[in-house]
C-alpha atoms as a PDB file:
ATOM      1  CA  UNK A   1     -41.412 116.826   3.581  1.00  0.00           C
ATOM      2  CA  UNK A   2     -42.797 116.871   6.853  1.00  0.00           C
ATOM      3  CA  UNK A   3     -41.769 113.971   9.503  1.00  0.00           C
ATOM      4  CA  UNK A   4     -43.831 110.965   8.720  1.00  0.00           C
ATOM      5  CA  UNK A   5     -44.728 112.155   4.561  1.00  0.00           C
ATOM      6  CA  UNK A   6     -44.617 109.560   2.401  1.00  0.00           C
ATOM      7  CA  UNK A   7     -42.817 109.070  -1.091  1.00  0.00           C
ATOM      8  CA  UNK A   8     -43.094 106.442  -3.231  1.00  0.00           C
ATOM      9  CA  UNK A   9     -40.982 104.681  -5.880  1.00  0.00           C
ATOM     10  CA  UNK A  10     -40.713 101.851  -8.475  1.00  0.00           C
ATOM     11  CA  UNK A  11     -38.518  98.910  -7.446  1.00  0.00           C
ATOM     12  CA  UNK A  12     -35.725  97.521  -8.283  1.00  0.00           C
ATOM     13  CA  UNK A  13     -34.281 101.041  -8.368  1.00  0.00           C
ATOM     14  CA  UNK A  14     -31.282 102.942  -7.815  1.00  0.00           C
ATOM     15  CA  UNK A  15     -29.765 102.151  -4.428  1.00  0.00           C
ATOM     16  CA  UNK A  16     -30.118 105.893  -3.343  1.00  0.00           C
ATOM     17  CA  UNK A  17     -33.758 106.677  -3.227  1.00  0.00           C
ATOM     18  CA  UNK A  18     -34.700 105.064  -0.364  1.00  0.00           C
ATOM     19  CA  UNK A  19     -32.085 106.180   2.000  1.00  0.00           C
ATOM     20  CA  UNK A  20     -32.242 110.143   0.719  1.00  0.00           C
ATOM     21  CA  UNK A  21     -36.018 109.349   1.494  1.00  0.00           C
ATOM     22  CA  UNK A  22     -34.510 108.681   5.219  1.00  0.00           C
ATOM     23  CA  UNK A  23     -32.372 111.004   5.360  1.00  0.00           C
ATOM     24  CA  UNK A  24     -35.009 113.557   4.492  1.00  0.00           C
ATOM     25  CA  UNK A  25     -36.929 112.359   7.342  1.00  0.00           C
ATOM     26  CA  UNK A  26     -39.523 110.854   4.712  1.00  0.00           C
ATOM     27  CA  UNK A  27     -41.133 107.089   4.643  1.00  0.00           C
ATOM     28  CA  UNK A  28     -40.247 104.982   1.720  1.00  0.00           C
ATOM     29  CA  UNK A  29     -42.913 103.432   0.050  1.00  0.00           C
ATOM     30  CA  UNK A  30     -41.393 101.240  -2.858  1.00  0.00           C
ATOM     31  CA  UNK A  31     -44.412  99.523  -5.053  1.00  0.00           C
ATOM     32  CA  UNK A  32     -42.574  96.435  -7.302  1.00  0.00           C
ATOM     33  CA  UNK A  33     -42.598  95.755 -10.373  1.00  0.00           C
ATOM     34  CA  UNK A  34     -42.469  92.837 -12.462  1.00  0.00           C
ATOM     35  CA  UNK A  35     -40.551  91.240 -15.306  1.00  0.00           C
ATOM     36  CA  UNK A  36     -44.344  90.456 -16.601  1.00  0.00           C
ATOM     37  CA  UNK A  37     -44.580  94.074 -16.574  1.00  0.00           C
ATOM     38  CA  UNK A  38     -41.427  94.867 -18.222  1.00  0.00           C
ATOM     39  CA  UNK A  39     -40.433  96.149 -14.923  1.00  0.00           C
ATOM     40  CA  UNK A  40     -42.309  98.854 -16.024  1.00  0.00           C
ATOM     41  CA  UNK A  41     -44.627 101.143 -12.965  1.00  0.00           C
ATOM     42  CA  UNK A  42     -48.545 100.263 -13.661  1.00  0.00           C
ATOM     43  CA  UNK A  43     -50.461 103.100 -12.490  1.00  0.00           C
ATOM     44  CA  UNK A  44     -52.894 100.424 -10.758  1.00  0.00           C
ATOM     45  CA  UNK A  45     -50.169  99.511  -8.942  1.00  0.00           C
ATOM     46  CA  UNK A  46     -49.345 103.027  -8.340  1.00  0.00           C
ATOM     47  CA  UNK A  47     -52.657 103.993  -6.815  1.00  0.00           C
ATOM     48  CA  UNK A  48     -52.857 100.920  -4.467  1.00  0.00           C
ATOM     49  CA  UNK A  49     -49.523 102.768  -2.905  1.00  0.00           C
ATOM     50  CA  UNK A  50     -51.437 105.935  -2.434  1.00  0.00           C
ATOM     51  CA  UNK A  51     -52.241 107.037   1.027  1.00  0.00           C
ATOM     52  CA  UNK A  52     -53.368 110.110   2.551  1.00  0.00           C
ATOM     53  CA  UNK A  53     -49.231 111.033   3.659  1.00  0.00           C
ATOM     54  CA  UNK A  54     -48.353 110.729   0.018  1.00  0.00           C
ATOM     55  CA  UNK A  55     -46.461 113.490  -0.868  1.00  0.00           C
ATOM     56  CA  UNK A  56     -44.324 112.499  -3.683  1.00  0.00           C
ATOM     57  CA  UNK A  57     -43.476 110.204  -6.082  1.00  0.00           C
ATOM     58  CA  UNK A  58     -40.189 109.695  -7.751  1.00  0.00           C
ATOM     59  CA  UNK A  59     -39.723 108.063 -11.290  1.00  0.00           C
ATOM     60  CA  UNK A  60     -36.754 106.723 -13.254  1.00  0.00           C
ATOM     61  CA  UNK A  61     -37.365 105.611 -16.968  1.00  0.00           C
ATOM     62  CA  UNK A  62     -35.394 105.040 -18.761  1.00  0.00           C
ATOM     63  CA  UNK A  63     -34.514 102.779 -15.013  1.00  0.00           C
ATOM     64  CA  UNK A  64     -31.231 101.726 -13.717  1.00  0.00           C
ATOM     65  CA  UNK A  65     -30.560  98.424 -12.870  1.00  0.00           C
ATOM     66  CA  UNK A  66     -33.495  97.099 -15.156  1.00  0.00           C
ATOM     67  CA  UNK A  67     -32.827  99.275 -18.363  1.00  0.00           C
ATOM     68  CA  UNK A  68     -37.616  99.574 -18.088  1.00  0.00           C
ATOM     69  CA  UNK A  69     -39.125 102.604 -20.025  1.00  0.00           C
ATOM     70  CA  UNK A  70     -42.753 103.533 -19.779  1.00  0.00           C
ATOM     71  CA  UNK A  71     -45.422 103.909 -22.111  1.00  0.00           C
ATOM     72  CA  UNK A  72     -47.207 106.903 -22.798  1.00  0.00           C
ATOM     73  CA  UNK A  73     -50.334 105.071 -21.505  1.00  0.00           C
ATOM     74  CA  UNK A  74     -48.974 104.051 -18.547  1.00  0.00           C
ATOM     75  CA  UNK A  75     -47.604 107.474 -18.001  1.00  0.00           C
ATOM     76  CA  UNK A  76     -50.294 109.191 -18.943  1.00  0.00           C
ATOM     77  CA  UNK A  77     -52.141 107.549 -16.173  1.00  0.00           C
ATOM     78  CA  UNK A  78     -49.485 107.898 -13.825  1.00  0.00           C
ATOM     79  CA  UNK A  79     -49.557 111.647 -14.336  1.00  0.00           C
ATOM     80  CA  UNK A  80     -53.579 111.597 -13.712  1.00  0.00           C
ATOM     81  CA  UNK A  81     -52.882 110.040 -10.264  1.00  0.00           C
ATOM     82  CA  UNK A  82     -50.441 112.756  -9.445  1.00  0.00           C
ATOM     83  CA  UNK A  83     -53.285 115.218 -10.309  1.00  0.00           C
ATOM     84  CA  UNK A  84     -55.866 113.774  -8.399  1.00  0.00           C
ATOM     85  CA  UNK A  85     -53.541 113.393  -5.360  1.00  0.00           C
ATOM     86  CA  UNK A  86     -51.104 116.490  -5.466  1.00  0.00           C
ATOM     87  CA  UNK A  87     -48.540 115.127  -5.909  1.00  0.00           C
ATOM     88  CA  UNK A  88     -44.884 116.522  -6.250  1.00  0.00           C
ATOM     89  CA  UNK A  89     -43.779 114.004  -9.623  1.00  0.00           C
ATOM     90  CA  UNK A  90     -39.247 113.878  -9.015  1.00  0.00           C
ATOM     91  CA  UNK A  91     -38.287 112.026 -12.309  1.00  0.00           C
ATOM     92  CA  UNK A  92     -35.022 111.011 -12.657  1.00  0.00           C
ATOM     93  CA  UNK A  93     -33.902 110.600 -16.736  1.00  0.00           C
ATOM     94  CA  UNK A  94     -30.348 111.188 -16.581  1.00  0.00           C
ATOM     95  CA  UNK A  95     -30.731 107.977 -19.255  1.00  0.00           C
ATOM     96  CA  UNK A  96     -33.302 109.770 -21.654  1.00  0.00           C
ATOM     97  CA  UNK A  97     -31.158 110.049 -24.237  1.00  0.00           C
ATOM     98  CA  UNK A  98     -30.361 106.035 -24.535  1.00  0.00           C
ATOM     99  CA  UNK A  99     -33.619 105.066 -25.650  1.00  0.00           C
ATOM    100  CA  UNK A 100     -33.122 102.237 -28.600  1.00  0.00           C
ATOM    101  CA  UNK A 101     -35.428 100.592 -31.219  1.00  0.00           C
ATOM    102  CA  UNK A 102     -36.362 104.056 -33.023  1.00  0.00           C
ATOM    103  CA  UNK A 103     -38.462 105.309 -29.826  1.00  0.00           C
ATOM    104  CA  UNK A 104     -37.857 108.653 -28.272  1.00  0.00           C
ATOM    105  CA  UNK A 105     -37.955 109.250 -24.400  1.00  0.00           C
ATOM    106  CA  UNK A 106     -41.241 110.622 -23.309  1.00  0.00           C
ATOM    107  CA  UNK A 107     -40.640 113.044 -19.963  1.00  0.00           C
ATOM    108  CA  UNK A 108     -44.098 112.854 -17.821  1.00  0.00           C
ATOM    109  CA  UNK A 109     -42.805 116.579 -17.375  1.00  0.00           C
ATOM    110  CA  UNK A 110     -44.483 117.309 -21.000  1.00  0.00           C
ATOM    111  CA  UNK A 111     -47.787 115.812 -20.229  1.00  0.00           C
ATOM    112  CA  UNK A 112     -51.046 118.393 -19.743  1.00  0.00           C
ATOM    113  CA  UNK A 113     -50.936 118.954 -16.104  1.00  0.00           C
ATOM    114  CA  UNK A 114     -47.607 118.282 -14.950  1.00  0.00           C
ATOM    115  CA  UNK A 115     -45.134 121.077 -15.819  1.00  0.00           C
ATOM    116  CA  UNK A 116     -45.953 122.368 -12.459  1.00  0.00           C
ATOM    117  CA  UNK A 117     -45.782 119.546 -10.707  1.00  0.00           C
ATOM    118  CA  UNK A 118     -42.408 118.396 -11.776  1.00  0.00           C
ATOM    119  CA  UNK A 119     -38.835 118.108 -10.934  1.00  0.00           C
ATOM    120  CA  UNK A 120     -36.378 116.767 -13.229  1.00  0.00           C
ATOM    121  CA  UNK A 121     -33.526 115.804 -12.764  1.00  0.00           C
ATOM    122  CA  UNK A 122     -30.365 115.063 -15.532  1.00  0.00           C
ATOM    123  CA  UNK A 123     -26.776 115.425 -16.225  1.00  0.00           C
ATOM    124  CA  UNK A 124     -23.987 114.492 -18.415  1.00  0.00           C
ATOM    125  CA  UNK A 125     -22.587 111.538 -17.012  1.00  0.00           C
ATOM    126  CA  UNK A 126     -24.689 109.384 -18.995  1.00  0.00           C
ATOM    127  CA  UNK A 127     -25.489 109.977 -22.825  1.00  0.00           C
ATOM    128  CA  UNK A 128     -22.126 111.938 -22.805  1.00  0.00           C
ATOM    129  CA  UNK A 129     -19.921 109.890 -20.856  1.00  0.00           C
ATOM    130  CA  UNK A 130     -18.523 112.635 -18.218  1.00  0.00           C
ATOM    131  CA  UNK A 131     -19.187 110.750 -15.113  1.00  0.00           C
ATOM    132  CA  UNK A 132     -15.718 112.280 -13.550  1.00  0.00           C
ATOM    133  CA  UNK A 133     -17.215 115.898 -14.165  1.00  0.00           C
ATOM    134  CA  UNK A 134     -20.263 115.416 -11.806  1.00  0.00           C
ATOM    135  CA  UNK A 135     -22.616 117.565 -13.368  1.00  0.00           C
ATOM    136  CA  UNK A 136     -26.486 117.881 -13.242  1.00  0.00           C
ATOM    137  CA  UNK A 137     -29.027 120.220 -13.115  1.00  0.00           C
ATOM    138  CA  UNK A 138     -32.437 120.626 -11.974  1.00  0.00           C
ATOM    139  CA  UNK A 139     -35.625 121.556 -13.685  1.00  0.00           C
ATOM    140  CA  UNK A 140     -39.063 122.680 -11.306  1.00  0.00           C
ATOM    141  CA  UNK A 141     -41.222 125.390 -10.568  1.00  0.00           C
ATOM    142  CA  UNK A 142     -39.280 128.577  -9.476  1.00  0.00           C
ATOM    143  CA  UNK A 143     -40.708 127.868  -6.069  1.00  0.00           C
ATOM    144  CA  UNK A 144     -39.073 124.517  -5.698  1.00  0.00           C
ATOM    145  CA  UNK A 145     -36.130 125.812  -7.610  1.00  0.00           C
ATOM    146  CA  UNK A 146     -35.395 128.488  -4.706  1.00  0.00           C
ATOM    147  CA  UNK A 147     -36.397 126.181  -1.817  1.00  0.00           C
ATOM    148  CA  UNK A 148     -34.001 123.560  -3.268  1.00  0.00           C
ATOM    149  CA  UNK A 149     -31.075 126.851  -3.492  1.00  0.00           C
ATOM    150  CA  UNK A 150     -31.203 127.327  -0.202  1.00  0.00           C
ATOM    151  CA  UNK A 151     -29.816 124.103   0.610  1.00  0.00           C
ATOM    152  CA  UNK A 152     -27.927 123.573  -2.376  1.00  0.00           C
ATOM    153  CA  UNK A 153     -25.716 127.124  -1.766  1.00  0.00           C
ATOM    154  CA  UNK A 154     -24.311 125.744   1.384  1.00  0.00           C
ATOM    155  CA  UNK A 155     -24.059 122.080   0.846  1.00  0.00           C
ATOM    156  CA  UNK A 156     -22.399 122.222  -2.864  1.00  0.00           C
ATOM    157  CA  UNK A 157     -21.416 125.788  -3.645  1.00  0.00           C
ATOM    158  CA  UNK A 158     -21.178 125.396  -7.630  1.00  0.00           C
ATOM    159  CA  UNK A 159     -20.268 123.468 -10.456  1.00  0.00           C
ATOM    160  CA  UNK A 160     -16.670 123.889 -11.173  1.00  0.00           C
ATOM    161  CA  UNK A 161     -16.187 125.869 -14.310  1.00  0.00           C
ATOM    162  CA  UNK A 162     -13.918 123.346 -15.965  1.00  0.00           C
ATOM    163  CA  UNK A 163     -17.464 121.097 -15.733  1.00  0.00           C
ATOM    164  CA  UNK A 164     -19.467 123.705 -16.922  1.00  0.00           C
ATOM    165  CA  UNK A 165     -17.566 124.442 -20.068  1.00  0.00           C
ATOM    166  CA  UNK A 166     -16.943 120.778 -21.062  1.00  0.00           C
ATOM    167  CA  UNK A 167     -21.261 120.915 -20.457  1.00  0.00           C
ATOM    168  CA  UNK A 168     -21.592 123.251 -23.178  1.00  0.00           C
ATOM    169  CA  UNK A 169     -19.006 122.106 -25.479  1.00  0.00           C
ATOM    170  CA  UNK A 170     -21.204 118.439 -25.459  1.00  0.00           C
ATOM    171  CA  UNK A 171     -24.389 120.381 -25.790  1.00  0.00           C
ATOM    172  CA  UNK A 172     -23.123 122.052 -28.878  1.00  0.00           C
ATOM    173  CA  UNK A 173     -21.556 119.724 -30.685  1.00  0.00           C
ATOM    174  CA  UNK A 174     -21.499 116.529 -28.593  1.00  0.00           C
ATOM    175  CA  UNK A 175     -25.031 115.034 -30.100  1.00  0.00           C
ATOM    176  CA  UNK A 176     -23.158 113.086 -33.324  1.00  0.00           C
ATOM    177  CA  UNK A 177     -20.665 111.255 -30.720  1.00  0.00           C
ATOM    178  CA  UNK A 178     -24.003 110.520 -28.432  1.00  0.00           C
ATOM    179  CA  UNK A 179     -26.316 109.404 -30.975  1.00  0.00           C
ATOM    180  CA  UNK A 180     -23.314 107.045 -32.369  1.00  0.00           C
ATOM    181  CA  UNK A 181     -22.640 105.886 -28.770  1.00  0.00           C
ATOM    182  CA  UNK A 182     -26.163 105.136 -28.546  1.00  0.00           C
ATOM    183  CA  UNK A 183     -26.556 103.025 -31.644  1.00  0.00           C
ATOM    184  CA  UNK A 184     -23.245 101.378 -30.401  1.00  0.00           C
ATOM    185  CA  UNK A 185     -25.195 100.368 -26.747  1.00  0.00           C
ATOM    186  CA  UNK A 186     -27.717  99.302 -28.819  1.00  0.00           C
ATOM    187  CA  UNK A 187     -25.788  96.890 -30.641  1.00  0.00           C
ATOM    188  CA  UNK A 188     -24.331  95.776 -27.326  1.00  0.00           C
ATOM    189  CA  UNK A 189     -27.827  95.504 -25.712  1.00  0.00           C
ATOM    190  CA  UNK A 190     -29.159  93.125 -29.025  1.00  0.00           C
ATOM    191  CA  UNK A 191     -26.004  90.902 -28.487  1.00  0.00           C
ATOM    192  CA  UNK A 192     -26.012  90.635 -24.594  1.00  0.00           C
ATOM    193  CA  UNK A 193     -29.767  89.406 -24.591  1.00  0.00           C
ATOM    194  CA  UNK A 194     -29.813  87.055 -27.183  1.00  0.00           C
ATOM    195  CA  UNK A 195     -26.390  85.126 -25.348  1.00  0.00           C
ATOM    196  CA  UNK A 196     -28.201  85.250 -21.876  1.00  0.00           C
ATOM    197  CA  UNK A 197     -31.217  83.724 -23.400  1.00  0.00           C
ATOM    198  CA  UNK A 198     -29.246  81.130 -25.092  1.00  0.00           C
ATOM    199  CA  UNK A 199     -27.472  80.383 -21.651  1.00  0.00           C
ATOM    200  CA  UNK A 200     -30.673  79.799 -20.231  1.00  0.00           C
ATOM    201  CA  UNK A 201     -30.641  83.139 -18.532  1.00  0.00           C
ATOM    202  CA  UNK A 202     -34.379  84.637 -19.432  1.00  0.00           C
ATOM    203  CA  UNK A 203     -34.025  88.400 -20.569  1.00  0.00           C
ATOM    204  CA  UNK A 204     -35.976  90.941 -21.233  1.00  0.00           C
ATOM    205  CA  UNK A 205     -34.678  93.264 -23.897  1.00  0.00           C
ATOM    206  CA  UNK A 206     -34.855  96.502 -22.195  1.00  0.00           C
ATOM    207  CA  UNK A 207     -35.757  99.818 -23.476  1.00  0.00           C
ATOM    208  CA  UNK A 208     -32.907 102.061 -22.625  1.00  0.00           C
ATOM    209  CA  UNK A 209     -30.239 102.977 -20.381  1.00  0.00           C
ATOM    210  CA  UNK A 210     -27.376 100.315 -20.524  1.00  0.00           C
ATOM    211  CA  UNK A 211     -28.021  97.327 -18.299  1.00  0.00           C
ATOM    212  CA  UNK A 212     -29.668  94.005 -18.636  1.00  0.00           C
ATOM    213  CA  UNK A 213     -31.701  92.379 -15.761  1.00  0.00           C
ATOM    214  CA  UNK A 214     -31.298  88.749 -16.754  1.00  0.00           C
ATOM    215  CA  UNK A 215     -33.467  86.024 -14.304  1.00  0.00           C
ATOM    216  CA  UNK A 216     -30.928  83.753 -12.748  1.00  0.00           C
ATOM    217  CA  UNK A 217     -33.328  81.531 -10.543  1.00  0.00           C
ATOM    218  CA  UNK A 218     -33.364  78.935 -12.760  1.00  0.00           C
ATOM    219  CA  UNK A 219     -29.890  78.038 -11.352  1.00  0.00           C
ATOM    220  CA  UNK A 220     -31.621  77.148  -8.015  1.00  0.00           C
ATOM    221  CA  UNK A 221     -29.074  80.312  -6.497  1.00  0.00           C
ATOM    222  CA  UNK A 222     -29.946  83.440  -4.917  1.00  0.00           C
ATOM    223  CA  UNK A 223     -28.690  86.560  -6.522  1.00  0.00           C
ATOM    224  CA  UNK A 224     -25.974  86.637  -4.187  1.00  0.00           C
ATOM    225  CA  UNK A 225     -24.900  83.242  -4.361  1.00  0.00           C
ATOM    226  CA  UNK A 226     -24.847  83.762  -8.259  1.00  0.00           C
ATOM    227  CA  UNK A 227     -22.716  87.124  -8.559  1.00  0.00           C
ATOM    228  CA  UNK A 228     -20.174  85.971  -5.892  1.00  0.00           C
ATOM    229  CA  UNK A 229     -19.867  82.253  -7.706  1.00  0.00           C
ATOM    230  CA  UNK A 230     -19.465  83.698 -11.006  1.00  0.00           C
ATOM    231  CA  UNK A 231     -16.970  86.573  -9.465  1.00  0.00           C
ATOM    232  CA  UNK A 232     -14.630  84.102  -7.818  1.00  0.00           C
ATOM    233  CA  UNK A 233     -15.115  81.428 -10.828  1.00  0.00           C
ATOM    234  CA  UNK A 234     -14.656  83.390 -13.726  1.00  0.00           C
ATOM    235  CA  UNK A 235     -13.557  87.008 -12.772  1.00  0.00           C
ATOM    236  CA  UNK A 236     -17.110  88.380 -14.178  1.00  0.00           C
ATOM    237  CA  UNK A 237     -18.058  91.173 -12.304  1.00  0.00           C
ATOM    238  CA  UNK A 238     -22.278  92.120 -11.863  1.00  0.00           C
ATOM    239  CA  UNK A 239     -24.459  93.104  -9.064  1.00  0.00           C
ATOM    240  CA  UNK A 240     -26.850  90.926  -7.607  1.00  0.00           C
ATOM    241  CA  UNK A 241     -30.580  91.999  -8.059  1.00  0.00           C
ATOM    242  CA  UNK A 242     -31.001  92.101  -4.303  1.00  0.00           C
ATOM    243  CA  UNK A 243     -28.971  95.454  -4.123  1.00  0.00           C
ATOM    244  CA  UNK A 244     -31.837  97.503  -5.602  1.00  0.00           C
ATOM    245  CA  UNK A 245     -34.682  96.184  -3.547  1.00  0.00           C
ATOM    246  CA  UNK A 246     -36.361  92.833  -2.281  1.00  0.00           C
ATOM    247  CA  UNK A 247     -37.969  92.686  -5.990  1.00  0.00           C
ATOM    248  CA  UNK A 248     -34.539  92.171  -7.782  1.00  0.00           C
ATOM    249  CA  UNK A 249     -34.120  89.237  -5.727  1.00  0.00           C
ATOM    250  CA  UNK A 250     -33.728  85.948  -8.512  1.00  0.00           C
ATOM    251  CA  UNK A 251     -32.171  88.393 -11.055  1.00  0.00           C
ATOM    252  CA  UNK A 252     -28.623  89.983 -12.021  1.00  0.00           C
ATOM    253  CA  UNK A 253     -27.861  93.069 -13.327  1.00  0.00           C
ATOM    254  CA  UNK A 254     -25.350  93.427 -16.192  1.00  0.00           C
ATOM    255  CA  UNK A 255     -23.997  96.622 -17.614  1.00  0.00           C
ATOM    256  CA  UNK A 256     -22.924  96.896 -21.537  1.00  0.00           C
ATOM    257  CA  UNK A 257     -21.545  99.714 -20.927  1.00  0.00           C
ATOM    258  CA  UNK A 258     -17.362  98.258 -22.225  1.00  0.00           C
ATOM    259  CA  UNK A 259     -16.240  96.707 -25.078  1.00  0.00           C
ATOM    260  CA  UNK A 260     -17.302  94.476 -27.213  1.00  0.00           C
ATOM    261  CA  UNK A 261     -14.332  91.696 -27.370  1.00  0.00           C
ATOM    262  CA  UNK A 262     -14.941  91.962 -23.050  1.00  0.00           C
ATOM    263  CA  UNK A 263     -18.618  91.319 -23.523  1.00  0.00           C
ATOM    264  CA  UNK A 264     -18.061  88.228 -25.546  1.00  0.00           C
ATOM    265  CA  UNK A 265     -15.858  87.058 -23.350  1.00  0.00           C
ATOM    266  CA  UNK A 266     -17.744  87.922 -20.164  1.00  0.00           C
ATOM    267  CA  UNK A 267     -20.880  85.977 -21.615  1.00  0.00           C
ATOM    268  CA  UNK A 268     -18.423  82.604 -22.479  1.00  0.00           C
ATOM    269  CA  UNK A 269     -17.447  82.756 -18.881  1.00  0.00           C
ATOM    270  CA  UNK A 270     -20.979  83.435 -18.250  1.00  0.00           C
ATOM    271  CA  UNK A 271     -22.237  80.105 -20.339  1.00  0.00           C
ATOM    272  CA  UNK A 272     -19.200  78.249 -18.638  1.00  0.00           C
ATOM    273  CA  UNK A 273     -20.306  78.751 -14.439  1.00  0.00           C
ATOM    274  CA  UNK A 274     -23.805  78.189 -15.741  1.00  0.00           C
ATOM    275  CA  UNK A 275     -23.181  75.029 -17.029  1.00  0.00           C
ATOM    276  CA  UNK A 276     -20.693  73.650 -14.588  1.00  0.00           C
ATOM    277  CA  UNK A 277     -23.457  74.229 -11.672  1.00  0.00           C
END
């Protein structure tokens, strides 16, 4: 990026995008989107964003806080506006692999076009449950790759090798743990929405990752107002919407990412603040 270059993202989003947009000297262009939309990106949407200083655009799908995938229409048409408009496409799917109700992830990498265009990012901490081991990897064009290495070989050195072989070990034989996991979260996911709903919570059921987005302005409190109230009332711990962006403002996000026996008992306390406000 050049001073002034522009990169866009979806929002609500992952509390780090914008500032390493900053930091890289970038402008941040978020462009919403909606619980009408799934919170999924709309490349109509996208292309109203779209200036002459657009230089890239970063994705994440499935999307932390909101749990949104795409469509392979909407992608699709993302990936035509990246064509038309050079863009550099940084898609974050370090959740790809916790994609529920029998659909597989869909990388915008593997669309006609964008293999060049592409860098994706991943790790372990996620479908296999090694957060501690902070360890992900890159995939781009070997250009990209060795402009990237020249930061990356005197900022973070290497991955230790105790990471590296637990890595392989989960690549090799980790997938029957995941894919149980993953029908577990899914389970989780099924129960959480259908007891926010019945609170009076609307929620989405989201495609992946492991949180829930529930809409909390029926309670007449900002997103603040609710996670602090229900923190100091109840001991429930979740992060108001506002955190990831002016759209997440009215909603709450909730991660299923624990137990069951604390997830019924987090949504009882949950039913109980709601209905003593």
């Amino acid at each position: 990026l050049n001073p002034g270059d522009e990169v866009i993202f979806h929002e609500p989003c992952y509390v780090s995008y914008s500032p390493s947009i900053l930091l890289a000297h970038g402008c941040a262009v978020a462009v919403e989107t909606s619980k009408a939309d799934a919170f999924s990106l709309k490349p109509e949407n996208l292309a109203a964003a779209i200036t002459p200083r657009t230089r890239v655009l970063m994705l994440n799908f499935p999307t932390n806080p909101t749990g949104a995938v795409a469509s392979r229409e909407d992608l699709e048409g993302i990936a035509k506006l990246a064509i038309e408009h050079d863009l550099i496409v940084l898609t974050d799917e370090i959740y790809s692999e916790l994609r529920y109700d029998g659909l597989t992830h869909l990388s915008i990498a593997s669309l006609p076009g964008m293999r060049e265009r592409t860098v994706l990012l991943h790790g372990f901490s996620k479908a296999f449950a090694m957060t501690g081991f902070r360890l992900g990897y890159a995939c781009a064009p070997q250009p990209i790759i060795e402009a990237m290495m020249k930061i990356h070989q005197y900022s973070m050195l290497c991955a230790p090798i105790m990471s590296q072989c637990a890595a392989l070990e989960a690549l090799e034989n980790g997938t029957p743990a995941m894919l149980a996991m993953r029908d577990s979260y899914h389970q989780r996911r099924d129960f959480i929405v259908s007891r926010l709903n019945q609170i009076g919570l609307d929620c989405h059921t989201p495609g992946g990752a492991f949180y829930v987005f529930p809409d909390i302005r029926s309670t007449g409190l900002t997103s603040q107002q609710f996670a602090m109230g229900l923190l100091e009332a109840e001991n429930v711990a979740a992060v108001p919407g506002s955190a990831f962006g002016p759209s997440g403002e009215g909603f709450l996000r909730c991660c299923y990412a624990t137990a069951f026996a604390d997830l019924r008992s987090a949504m009882d306390k949950i039913e109980r603040f709601v209905q003593a406000l």
